[in-house]
C-alpha atoms as a PDB file:
ATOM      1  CA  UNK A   1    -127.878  -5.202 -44.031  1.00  0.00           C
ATOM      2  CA  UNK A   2    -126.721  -6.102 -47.592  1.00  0.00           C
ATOM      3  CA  UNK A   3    -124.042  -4.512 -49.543  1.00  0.00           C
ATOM      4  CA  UNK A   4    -124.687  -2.294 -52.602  1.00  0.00           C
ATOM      5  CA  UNK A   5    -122.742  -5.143 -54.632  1.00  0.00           C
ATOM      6  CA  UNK A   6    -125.144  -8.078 -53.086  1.00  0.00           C
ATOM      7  CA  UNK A   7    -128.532  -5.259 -53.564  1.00  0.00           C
ATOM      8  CA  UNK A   8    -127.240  -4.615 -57.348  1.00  0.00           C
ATOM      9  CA  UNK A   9    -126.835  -8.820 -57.951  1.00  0.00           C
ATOM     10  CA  UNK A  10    -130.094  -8.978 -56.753  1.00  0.00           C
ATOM     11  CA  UNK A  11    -131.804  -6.305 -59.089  1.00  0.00           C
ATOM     12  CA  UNK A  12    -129.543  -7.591 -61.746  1.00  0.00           C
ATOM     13  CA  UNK A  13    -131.340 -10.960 -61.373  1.00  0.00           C
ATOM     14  CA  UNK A  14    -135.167  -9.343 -62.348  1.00  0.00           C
ATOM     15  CA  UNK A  15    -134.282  -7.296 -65.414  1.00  0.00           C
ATOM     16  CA  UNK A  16    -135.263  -8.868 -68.455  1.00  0.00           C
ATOM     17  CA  UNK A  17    -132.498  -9.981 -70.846  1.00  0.00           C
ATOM     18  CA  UNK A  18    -132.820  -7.092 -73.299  1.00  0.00           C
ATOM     19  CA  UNK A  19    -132.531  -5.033 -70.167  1.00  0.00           C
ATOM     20  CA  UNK A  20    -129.396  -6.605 -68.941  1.00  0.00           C
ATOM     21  CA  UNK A  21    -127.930  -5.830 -72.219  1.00  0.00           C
ATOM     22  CA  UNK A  22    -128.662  -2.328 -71.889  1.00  0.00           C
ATOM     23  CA  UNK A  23    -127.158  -2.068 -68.295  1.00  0.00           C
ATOM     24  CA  UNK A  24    -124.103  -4.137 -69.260  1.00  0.00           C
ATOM     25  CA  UNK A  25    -123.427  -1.697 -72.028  1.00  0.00           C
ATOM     26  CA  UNK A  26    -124.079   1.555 -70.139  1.00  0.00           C
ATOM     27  CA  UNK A  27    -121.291  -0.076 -67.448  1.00  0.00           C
ATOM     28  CA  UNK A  28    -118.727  -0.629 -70.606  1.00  0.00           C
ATOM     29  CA  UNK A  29    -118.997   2.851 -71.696  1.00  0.00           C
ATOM     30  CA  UNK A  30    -118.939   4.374 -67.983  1.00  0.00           C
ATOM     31  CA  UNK A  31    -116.049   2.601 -67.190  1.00  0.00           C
ATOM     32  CA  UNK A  32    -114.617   3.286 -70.559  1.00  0.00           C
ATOM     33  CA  UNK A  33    -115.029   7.179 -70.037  1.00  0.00           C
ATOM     34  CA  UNK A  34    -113.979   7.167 -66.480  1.00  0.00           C
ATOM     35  CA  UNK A  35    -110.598   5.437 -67.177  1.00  0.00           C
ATOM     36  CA  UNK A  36    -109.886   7.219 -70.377  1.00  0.00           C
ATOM     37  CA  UNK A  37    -109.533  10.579 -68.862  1.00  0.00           C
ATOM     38  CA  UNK A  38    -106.124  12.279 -68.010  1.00  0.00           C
ATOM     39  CA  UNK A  39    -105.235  12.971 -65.054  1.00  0.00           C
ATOM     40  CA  UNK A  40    -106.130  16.791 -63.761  1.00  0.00           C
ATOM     41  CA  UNK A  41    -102.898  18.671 -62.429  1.00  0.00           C
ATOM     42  CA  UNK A  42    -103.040  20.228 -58.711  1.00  0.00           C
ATOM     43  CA  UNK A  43    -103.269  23.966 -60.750  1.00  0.00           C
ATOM     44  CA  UNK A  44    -106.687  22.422 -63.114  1.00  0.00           C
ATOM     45  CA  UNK A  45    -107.980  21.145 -59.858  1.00  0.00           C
ATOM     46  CA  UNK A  46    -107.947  24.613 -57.960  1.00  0.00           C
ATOM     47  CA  UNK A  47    -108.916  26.657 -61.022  1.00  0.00           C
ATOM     48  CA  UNK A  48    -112.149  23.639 -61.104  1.00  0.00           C
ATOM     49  CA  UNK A  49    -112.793  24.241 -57.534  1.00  0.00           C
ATOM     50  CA  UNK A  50    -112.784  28.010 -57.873  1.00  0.00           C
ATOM     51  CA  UNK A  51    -115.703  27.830 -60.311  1.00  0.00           C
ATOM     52  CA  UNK A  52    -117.978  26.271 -57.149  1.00  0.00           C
ATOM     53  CA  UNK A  53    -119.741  29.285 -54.893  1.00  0.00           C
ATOM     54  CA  UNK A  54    -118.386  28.387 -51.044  1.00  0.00           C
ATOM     55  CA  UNK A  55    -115.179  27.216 -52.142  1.00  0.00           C
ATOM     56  CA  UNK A  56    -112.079  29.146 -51.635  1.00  0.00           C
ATOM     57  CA  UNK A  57    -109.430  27.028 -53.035  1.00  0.00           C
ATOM     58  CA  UNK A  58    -105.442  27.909 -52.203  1.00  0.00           C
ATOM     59  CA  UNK A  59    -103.368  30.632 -54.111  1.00  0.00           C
ATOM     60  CA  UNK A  60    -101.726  29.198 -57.076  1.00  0.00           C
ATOM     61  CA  UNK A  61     -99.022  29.476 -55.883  1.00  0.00           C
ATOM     62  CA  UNK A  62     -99.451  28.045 -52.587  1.00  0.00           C
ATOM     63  CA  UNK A  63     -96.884  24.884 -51.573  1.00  0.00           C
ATOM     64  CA  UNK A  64     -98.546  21.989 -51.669  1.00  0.00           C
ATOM     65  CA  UNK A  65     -98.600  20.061 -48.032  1.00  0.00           C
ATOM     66  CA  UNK A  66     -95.582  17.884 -46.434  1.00  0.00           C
ATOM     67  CA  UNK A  67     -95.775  14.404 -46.392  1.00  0.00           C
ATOM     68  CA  UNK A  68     -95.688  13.345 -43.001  1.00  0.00           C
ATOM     69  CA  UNK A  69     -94.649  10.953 -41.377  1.00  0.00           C
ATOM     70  CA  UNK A  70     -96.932   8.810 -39.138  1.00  0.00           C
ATOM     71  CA  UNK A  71     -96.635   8.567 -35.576  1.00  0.00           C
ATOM     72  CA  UNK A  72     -96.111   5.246 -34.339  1.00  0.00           C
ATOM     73  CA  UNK A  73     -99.037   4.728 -31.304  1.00  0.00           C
ATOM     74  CA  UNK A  74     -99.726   1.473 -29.439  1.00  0.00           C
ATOM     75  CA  UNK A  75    -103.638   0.768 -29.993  1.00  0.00           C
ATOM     76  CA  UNK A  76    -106.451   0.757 -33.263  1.00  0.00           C
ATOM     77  CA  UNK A  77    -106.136   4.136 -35.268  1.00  0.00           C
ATOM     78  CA  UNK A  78    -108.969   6.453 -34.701  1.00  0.00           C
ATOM     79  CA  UNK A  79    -109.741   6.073 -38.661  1.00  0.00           C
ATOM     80  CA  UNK A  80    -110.204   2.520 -38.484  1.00  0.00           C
ATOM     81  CA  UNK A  81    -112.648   2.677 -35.526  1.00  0.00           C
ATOM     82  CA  UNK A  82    -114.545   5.019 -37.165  1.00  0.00           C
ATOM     83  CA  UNK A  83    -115.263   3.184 -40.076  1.00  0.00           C
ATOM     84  CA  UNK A  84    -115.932   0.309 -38.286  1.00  0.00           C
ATOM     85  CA  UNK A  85    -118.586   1.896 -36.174  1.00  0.00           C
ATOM     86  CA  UNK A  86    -120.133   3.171 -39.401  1.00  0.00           C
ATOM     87  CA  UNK A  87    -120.396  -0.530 -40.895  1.00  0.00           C
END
């Protein structure tokens, strides 16, 4: 099974030049717009996720959570066996 990356390289390869262009350009200005924005404070983010039906974000004024502090276990974490079972 190919990765996106190696599937986009490969549709890359049959657009036209002009078309490249295009899709070169609309990757600039994504990018552009995705770095340029600030970053959203914990309160913006709840009063965001408020707006969505099914959502019940915390109080305001809710603490935010503890850092923790990992456990130290002989073995593979569960996280990284799941993800490589998924690939």
């Amino acid at each position: 099974m190919a990765s996106v990356k190696e599937i986009l390289v490969q549709e890359v390869e049959r657009l036209s030049e002009e078309d490249a262009r295009r899709v070169l350009e609309l990757i600039r200005t994504t990018t552009a717009v995705v770095t340029d924005r600030p970053k959203l404070t914990r309160e913006e983010l709840i009063r965001r996720a408020a707006g969505h039906p099914g959502i019940r974000p915390p109080d305001l004024n809710a603490p935010p959570f503890r850092k923790v502090k990992p456990i130290k276990c002989p073995g593979i974490p569960a996280s990284e066996l799941l993800i490589r079972d998924r690939r």
